[in-house]
Protein backbone atom coordinates (compact mmCIF):
# COMPACT_ATOMS: atom_id res chain seq x y z
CA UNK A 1 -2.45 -27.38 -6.72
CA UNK A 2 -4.56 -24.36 -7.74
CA UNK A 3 -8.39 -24.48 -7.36
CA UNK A 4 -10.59 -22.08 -9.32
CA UNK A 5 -14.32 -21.95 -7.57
CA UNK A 6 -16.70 -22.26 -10.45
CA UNK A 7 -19.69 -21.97 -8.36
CA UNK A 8 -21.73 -18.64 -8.09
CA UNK A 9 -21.33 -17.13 -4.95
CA UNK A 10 -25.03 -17.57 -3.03
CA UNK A 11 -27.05 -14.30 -2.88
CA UNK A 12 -29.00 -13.69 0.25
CA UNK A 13 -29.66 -10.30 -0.49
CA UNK A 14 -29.83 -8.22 -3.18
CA UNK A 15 -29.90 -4.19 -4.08
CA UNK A 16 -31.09 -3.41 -7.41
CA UNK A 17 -29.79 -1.07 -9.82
CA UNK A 18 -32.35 2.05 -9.39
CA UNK A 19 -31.54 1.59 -5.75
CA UNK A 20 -29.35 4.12 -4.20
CA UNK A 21 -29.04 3.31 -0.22
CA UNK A 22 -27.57 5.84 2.05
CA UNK A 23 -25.62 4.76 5.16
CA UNK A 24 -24.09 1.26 6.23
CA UNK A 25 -24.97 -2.14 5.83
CA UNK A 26 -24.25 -4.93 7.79
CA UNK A 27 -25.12 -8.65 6.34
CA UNK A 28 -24.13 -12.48 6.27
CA UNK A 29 -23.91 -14.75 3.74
CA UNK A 30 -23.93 -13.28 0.48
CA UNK A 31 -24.80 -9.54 -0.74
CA UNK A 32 -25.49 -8.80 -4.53
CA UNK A 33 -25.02 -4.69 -5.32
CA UNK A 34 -26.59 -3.56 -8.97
CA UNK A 35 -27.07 -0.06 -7.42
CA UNK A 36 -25.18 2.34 -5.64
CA UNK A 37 -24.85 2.55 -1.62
CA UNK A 38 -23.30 5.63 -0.13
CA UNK A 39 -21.65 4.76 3.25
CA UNK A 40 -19.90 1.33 4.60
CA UNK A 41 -20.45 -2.27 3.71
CA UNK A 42 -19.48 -5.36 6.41
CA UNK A 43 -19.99 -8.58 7.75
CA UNK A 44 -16.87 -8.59 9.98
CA UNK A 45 -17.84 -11.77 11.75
CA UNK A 46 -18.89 -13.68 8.62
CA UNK A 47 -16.17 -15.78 7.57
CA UNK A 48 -18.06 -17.17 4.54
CA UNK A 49 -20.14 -14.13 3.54
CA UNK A 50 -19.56 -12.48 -0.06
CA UNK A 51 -20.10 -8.85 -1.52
CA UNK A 52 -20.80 -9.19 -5.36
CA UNK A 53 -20.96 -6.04 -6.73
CA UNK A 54 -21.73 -5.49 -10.80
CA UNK A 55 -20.92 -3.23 -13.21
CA UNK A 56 -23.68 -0.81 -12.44
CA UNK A 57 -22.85 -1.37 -8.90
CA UNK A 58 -20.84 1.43 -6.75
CA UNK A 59 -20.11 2.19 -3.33
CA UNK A 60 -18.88 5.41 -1.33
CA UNK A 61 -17.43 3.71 1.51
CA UNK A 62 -15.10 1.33 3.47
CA UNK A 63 -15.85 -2.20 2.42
CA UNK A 64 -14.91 -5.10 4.97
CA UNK A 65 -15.69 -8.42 3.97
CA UNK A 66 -14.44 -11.63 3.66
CA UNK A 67 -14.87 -12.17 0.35
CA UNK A 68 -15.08 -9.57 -2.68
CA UNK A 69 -16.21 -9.86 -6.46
CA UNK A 70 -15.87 -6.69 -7.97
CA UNK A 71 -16.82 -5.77 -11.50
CA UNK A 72 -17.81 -2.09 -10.30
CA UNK A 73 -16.71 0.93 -8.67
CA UNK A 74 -15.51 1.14 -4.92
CA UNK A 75 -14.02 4.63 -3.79
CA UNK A 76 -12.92 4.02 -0.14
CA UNK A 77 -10.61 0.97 1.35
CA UNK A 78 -11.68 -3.02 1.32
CA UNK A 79 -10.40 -5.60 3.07
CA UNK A 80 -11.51 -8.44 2.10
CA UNK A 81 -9.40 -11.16 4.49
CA UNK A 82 -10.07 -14.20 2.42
CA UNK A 83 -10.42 -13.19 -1.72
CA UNK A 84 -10.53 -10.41 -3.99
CA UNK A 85 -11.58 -11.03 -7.35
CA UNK A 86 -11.31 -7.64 -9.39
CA UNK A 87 -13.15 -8.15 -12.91
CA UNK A 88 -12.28 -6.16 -16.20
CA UNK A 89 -14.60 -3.21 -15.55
CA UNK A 90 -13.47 -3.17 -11.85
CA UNK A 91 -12.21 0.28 -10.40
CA UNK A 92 -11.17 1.07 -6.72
CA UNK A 93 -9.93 3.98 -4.88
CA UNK A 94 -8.32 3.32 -2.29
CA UNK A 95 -6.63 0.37 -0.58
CA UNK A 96 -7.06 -2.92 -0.99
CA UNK A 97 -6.07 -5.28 1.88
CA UNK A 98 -6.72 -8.75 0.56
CA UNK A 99 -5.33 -12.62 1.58
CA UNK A 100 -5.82 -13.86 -2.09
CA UNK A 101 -6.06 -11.45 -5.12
CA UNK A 102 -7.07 -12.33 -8.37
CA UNK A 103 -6.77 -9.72 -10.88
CA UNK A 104 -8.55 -9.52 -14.50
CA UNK A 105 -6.81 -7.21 -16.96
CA UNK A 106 -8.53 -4.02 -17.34
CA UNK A 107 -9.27 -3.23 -14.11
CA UNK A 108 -8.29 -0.48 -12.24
CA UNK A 109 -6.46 0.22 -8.73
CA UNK A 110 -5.86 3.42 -7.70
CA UNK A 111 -4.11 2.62 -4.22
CA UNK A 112 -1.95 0.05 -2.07
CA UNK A 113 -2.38 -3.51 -2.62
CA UNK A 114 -1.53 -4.43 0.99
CA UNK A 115 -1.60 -8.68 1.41
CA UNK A 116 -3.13 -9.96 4.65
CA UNK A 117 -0.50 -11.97 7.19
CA UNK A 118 -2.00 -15.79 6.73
CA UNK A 119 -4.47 -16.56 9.95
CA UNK A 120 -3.13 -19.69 11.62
């Protein structure tokens, strides 16, 4: 009935933690953040692709991508239409429009949880 994915989402890219990028990004597939990136993160037409973002990690900025691991800081909106999985160290400000939420106690939301209408 309920499915947990065990497997590590797959990292195409990856921004280290003594990086600090200004401006947006647009990927596919999977994006790993350790540093900080000051402006918006998609992959609007990436069903599959992933943001991973770490402790250390932060962003400034709208995030839009399917699917979200958060252990970080996000201060600006995400919608992530497939899954957001907020870890114990996770803060956001701002919005979060998700289809499936997984929450780990600890973290933080300071905004709307808004759930995503099903696509069909």
């Amino acid at each position: 009935m309920f499915t947990r994915d065990s497997k590590a989402p797959r990292i195409d890219t990856l921004i280290g933690k003594a990086a600090r990028v200004h401006g947006d990004i647009e990927f596919q597939g999977g994006l790993h953040l350790d540093g900080h990136i000051s402006g918006g993160v998609r992959a609007v037409e990436a069903p599959d692709a992933t943001l991973s973002v770490s402790a250390t990690g932060s962003i400034e900025g709208p995030v839009e991508v399917a699917n979200v691991v958060l252990e970080g800081t996000v201060k600006g909106d995400i919608h992530a239409t497939e899954r957001v999985v907020l870890g114990p160290t996770a803060r956001v400000e701002g919005n979060v429009y998700y289809g499936v939420i997984e929450m780990t106690l600890g973290a933080q939301i300071m905004g709307k949880l808004v759930r995503l209408a099903p696509k069909v």
